[in-house]
PDB file of N, CA and C in Angstrom:
ATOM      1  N   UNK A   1       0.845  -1.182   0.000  1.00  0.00           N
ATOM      2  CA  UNK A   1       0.000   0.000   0.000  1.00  0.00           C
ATOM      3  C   UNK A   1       0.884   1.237   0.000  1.00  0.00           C
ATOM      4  N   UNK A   2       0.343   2.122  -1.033  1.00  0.00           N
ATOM      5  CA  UNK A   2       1.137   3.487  -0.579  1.00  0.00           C
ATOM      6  C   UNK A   2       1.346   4.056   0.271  1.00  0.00           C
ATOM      7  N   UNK A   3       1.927   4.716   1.140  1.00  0.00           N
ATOM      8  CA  UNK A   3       2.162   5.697   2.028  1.00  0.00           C
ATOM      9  C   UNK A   3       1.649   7.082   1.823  1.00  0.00           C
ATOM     10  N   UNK A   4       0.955   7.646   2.535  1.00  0.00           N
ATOM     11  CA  UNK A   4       0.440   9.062   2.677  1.00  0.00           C
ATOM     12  C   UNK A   4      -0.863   9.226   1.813  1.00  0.00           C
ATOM     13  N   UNK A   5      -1.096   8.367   1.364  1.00  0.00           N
ATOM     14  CA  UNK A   5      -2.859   8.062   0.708  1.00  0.00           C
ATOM     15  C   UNK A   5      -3.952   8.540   1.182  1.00  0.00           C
ATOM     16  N   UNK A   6      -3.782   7.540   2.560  1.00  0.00           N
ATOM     17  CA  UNK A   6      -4.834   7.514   2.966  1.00  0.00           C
ATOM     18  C   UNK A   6      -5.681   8.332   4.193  1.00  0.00           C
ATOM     19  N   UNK A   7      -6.753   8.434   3.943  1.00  0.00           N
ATOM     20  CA  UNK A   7      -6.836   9.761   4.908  1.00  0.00           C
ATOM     21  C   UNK A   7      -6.978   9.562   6.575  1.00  0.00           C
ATOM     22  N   UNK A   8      -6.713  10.642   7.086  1.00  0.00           N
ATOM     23  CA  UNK A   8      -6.918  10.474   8.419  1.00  0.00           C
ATOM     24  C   UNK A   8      -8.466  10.142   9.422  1.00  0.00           C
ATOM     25  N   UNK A   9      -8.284   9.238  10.070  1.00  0.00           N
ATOM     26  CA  UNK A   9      -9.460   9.127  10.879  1.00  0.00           C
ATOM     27  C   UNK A   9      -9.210   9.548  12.070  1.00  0.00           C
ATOM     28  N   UNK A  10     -10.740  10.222  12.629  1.00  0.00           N
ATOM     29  CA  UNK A  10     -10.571  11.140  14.309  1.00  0.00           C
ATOM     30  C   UNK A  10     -12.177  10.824  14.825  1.00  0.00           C
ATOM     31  N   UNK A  11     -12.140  11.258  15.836  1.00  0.00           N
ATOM     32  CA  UNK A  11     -13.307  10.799  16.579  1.00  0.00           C
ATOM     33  C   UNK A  11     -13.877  12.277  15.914  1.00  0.00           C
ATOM     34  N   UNK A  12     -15.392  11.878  15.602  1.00  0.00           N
ATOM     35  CA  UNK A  12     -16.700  12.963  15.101  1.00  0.00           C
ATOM     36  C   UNK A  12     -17.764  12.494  15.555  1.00  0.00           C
ATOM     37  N   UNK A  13     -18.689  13.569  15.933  1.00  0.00           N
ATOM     38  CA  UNK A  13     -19.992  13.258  16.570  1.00  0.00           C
ATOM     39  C   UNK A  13     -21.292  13.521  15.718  1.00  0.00           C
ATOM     40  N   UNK A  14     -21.705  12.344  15.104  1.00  0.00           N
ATOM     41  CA  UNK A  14     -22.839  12.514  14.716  1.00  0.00           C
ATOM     42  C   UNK A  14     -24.438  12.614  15.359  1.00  0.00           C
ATOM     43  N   UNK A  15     -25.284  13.562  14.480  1.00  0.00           N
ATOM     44  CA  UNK A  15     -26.121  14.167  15.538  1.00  0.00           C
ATOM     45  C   UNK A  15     -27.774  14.192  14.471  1.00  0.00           C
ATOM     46  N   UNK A  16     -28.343  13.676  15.133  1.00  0.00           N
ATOM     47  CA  UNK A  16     -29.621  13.363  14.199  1.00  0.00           C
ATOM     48  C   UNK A  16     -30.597  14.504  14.386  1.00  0.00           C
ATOM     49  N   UNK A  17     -30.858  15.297  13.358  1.00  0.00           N
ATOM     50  CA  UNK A  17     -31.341  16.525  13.426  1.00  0.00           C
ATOM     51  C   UNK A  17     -32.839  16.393  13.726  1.00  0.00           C
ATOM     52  N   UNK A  18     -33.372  15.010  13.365  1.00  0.00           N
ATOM     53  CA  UNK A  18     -34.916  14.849  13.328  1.00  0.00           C
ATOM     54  C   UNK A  18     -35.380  14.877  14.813  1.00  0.00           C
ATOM     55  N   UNK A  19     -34.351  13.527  15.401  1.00  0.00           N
ATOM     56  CA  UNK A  19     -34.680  13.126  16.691  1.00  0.00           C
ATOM     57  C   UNK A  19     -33.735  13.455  17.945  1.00  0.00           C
ATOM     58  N   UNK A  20     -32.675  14.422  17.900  1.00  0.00           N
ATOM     59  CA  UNK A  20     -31.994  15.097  18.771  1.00  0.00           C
ATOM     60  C   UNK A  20     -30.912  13.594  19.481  1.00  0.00           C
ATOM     61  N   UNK A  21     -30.682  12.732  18.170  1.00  0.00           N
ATOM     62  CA  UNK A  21     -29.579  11.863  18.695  1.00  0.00           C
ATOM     63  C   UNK A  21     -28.460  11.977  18.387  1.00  0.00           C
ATOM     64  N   UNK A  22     -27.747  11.003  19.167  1.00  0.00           N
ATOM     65  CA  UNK A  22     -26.218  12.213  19.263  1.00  0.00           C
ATOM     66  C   UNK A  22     -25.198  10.640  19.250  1.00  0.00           C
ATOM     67  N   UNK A  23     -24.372  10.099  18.151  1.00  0.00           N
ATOM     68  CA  UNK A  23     -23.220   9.053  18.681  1.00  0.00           C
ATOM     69  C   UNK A  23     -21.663   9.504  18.524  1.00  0.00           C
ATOM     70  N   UNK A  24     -20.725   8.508  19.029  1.00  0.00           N
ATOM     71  CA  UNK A  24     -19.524   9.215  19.107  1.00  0.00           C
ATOM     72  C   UNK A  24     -18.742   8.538  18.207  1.00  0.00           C
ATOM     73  N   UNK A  25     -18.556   8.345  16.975  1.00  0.00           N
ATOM     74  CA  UNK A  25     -17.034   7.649  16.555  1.00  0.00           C
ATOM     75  C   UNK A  25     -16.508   7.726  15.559  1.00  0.00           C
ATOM     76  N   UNK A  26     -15.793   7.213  14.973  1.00  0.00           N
ATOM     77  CA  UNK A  26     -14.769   7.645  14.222  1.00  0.00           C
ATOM     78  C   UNK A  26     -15.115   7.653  12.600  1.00  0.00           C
ATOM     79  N   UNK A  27     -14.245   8.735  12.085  1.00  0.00           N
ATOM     80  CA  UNK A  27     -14.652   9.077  10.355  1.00  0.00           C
ATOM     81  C   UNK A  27     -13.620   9.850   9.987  1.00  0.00           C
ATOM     82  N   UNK A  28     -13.431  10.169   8.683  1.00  0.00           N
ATOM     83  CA  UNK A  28     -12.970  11.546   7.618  1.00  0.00           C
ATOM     84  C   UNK A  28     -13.447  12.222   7.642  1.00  0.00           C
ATOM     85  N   UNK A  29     -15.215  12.793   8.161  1.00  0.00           N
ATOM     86  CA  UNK A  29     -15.083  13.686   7.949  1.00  0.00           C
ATOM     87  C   UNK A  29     -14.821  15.133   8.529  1.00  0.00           C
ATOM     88  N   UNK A  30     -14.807  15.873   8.275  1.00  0.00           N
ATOM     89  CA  UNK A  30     -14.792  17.292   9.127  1.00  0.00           C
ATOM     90  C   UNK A  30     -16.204  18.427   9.536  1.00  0.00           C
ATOM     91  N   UNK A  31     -15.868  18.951  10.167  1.00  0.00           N
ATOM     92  CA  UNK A  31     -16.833  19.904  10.435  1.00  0.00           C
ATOM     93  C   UNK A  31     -16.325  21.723  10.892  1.00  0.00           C
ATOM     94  N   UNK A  32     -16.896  22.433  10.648  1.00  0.00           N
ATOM     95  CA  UNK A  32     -16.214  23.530  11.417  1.00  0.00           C
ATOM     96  C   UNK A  32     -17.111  23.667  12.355  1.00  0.00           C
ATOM     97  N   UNK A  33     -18.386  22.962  12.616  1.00  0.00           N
ATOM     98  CA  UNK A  33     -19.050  23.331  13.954  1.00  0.00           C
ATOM     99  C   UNK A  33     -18.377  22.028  15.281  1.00  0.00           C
ATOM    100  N   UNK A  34     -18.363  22.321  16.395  1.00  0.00           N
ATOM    101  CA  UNK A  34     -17.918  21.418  17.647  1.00  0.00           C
ATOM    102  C   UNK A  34     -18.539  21.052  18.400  1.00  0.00           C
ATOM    103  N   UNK A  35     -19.263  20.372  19.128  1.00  0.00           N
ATOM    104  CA  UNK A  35     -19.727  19.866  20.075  1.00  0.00           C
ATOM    105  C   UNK A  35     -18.964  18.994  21.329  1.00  0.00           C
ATOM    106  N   UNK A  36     -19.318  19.603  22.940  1.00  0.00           N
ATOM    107  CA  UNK A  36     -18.611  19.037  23.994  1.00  0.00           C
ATOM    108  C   UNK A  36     -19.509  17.900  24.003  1.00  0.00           C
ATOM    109  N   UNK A  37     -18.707  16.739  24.168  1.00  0.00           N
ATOM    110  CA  UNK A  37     -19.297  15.498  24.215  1.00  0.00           C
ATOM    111  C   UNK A  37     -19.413  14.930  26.099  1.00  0.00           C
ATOM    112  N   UNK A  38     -20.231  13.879  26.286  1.00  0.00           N
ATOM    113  CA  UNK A  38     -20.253  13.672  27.436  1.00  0.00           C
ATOM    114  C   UNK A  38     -18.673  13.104  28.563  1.00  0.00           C
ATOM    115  N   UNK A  39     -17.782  12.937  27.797  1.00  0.00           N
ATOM    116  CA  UNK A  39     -16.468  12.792  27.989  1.00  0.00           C
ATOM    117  C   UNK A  39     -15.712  14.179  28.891  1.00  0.00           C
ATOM    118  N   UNK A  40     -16.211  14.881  28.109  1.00  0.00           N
ATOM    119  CA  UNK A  40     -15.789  16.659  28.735  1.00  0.00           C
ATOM    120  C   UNK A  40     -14.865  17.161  27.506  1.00  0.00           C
ATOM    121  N   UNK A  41     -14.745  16.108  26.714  1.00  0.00           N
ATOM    122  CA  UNK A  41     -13.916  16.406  25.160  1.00  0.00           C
ATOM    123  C   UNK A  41     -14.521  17.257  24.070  1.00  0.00           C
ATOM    124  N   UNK A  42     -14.092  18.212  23.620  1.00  0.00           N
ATOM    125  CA  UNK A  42     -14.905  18.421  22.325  1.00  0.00           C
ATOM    126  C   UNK A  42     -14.427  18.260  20.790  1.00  0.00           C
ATOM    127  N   UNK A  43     -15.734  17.467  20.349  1.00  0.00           N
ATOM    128  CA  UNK A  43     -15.560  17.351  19.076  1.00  0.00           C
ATOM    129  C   UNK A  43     -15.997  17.873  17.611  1.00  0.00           C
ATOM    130  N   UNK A  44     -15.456  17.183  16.640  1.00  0.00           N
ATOM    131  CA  UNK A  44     -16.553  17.918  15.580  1.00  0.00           C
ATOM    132  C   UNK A  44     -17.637  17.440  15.531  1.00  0.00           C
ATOM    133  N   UNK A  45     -18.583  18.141  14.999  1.00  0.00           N
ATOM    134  CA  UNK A  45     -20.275  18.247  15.121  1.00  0.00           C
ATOM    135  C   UNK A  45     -20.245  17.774  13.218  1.00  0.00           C
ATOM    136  N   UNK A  46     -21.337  16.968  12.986  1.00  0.00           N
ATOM    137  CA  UNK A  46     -21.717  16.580  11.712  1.00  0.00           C
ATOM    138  C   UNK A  46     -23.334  16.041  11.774  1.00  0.00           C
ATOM    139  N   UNK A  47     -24.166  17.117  11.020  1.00  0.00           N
ATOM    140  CA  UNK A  47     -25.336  16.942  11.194  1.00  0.00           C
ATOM    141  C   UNK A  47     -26.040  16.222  10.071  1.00  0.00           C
ATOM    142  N   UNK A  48     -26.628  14.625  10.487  1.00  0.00           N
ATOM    143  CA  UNK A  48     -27.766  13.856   9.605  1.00  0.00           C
ATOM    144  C   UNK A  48     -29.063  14.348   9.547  1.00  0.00           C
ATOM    145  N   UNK A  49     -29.942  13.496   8.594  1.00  0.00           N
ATOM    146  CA  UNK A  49     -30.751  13.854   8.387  1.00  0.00           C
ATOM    147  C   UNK A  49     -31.756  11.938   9.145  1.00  0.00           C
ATOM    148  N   UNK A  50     -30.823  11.740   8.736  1.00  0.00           N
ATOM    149  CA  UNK A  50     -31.716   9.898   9.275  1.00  0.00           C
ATOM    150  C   UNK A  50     -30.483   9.389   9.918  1.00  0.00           C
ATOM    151  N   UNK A  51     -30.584   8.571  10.764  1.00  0.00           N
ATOM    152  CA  UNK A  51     -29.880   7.398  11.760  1.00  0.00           C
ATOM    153  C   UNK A  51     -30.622   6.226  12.022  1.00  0.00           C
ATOM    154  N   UNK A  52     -30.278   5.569  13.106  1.00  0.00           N
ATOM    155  CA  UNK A  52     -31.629   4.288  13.374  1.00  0.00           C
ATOM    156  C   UNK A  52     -31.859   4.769  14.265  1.00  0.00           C
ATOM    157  N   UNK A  53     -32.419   6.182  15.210  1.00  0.00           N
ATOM    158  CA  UNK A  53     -33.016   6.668  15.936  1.00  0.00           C
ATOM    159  C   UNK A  53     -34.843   7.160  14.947  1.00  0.00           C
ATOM    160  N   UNK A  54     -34.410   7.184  14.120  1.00  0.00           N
ATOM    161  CA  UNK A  54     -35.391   8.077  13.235  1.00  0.00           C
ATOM    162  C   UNK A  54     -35.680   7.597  11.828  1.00  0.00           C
ATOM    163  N   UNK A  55     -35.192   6.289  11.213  1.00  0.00           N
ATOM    164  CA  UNK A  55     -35.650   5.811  10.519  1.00  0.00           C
ATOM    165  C   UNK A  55     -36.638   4.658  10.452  1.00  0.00           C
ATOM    166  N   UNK A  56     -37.661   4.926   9.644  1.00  0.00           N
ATOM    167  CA  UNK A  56     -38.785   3.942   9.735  1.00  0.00           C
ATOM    168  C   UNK A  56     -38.306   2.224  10.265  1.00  0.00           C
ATOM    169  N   UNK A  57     -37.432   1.610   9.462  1.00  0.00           N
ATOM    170  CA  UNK A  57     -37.019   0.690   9.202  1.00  0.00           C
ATOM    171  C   UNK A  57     -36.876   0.078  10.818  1.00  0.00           C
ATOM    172  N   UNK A  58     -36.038   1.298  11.385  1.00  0.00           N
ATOM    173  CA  UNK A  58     -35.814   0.536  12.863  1.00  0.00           C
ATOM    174  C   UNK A  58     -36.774   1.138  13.959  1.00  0.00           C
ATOM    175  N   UNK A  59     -37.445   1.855  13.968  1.00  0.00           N
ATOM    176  CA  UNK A  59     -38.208   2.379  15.038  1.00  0.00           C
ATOM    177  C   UNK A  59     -39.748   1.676  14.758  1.00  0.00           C
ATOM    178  N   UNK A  60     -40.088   1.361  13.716  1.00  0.00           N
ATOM    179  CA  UNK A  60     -41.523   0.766  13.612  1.00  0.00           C
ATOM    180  C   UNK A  60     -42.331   1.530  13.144  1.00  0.00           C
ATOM    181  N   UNK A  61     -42.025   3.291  13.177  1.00  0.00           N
ATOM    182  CA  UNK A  61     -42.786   4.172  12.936  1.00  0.00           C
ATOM    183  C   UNK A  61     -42.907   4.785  11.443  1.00  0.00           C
ATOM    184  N   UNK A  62     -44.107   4.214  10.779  1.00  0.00           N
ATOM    185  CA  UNK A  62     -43.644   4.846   9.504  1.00  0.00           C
ATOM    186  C   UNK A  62     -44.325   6.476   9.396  1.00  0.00           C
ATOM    187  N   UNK A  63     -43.941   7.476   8.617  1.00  0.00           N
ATOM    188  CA  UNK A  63     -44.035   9.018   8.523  1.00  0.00           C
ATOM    189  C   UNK A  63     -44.329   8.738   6.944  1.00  0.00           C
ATOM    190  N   UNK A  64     -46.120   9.172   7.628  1.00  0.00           N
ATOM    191  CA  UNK A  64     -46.866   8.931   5.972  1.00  0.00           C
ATOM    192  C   UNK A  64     -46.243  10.204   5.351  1.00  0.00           C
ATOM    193  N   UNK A  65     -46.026   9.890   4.051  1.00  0.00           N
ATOM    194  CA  UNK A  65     -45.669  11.546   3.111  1.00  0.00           C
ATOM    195  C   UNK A  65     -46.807  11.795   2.107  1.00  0.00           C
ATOM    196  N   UNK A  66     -46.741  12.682   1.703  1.00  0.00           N
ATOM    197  CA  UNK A  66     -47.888  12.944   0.775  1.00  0.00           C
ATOM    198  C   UNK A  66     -47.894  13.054  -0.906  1.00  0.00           C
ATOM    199  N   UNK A  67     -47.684  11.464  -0.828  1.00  0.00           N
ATOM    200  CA  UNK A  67     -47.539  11.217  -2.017  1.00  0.00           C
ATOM    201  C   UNK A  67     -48.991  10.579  -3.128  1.00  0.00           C
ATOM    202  N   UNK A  68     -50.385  11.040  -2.361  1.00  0.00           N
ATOM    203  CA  UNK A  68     -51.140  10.850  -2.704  1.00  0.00           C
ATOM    204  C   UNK A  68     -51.590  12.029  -3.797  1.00  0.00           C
ATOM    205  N   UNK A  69     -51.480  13.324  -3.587  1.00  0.00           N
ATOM    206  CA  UNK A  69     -51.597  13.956  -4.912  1.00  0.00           C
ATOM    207  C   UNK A  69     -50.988  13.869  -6.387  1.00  0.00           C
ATOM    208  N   UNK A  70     -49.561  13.273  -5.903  1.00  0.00           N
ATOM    209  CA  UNK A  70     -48.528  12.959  -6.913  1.00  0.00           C
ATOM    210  C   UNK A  70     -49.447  11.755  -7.767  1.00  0.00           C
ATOM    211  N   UNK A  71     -49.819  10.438  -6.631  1.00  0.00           N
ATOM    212  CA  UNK A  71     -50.179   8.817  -8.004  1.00  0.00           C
ATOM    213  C   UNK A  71     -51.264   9.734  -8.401  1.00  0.00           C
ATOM    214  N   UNK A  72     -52.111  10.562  -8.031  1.00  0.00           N
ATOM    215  CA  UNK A  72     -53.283  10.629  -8.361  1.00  0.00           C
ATOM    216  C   UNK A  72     -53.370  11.574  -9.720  1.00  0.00           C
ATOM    217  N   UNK A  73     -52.235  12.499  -9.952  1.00  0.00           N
ATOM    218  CA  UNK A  73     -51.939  13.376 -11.043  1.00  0.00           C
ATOM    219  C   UNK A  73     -51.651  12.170 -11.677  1.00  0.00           C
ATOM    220  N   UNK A  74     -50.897  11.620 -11.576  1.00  0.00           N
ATOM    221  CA  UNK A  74     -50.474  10.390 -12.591  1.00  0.00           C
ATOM    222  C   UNK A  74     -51.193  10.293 -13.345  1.00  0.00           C
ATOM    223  N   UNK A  75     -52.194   9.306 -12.730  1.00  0.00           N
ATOM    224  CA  UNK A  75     -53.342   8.444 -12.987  1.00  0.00           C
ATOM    225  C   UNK A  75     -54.216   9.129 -13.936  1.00  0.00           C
ATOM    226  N   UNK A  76     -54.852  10.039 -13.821  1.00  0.00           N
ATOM    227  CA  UNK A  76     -55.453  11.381 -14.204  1.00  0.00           C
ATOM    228  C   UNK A  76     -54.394  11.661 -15.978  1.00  0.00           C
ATOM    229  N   UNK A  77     -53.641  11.870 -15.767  1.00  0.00           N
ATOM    230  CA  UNK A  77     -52.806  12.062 -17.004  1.00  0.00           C
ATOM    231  C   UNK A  77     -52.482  10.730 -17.640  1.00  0.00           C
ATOM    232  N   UNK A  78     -52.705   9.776 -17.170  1.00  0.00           N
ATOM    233  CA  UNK A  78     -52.588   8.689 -18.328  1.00  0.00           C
ATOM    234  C   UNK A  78     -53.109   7.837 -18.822  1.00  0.00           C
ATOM    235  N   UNK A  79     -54.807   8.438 -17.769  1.00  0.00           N
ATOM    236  CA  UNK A  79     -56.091   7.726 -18.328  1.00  0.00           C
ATOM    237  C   UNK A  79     -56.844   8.002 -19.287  1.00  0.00           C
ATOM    238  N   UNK A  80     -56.105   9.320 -19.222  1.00  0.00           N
ATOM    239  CA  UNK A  80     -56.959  10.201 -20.383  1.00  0.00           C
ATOM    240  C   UNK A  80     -56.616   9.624 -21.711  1.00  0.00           C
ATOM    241  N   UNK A  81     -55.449   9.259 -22.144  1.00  0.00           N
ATOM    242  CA  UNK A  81     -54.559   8.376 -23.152  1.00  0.00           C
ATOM    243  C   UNK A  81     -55.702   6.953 -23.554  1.00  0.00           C
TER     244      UNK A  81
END
């Protein structure tokens, strides 16, 4: 393997914007925002949008969307055909 390739890994705190969850570990990436972690350490802050705090899949909870006007334009436009 080459030398100096590969990038550095550091502890980052990811933080689930939906459901106010928060884990601690390691990645590439960066952040310029920080967060003090329960350690008394602070780290970089990197904000999601889904985790398994807040995704259907693992919580049980599904978040109907409103994709009922969308089939229904469909339908409407290609019955007419």
């Amino acid at each position: 393997m080459k030398a100096g390739i590969h990038p550095e890994y550091r502890e980052v705190v990811f933080q689930d914007v939906t459901s106010d969850f928060q884990f601690l570990t390691r990645s590439t990436l960066g952040s310029k925002e920080s967060v003090k972690w329960e350690d008394g350490n602070e780290y970089p802050l990197i904000k999601i949008d889904i985790s398994s705090a807040s995704h259907p899949f693992y919580t049980g909870k599904h978040k109907i969307m409103d994709t009922g006007g969308r089939v229904d334009k469909f339908r409407k436009r290609y019955a007419q055909k």
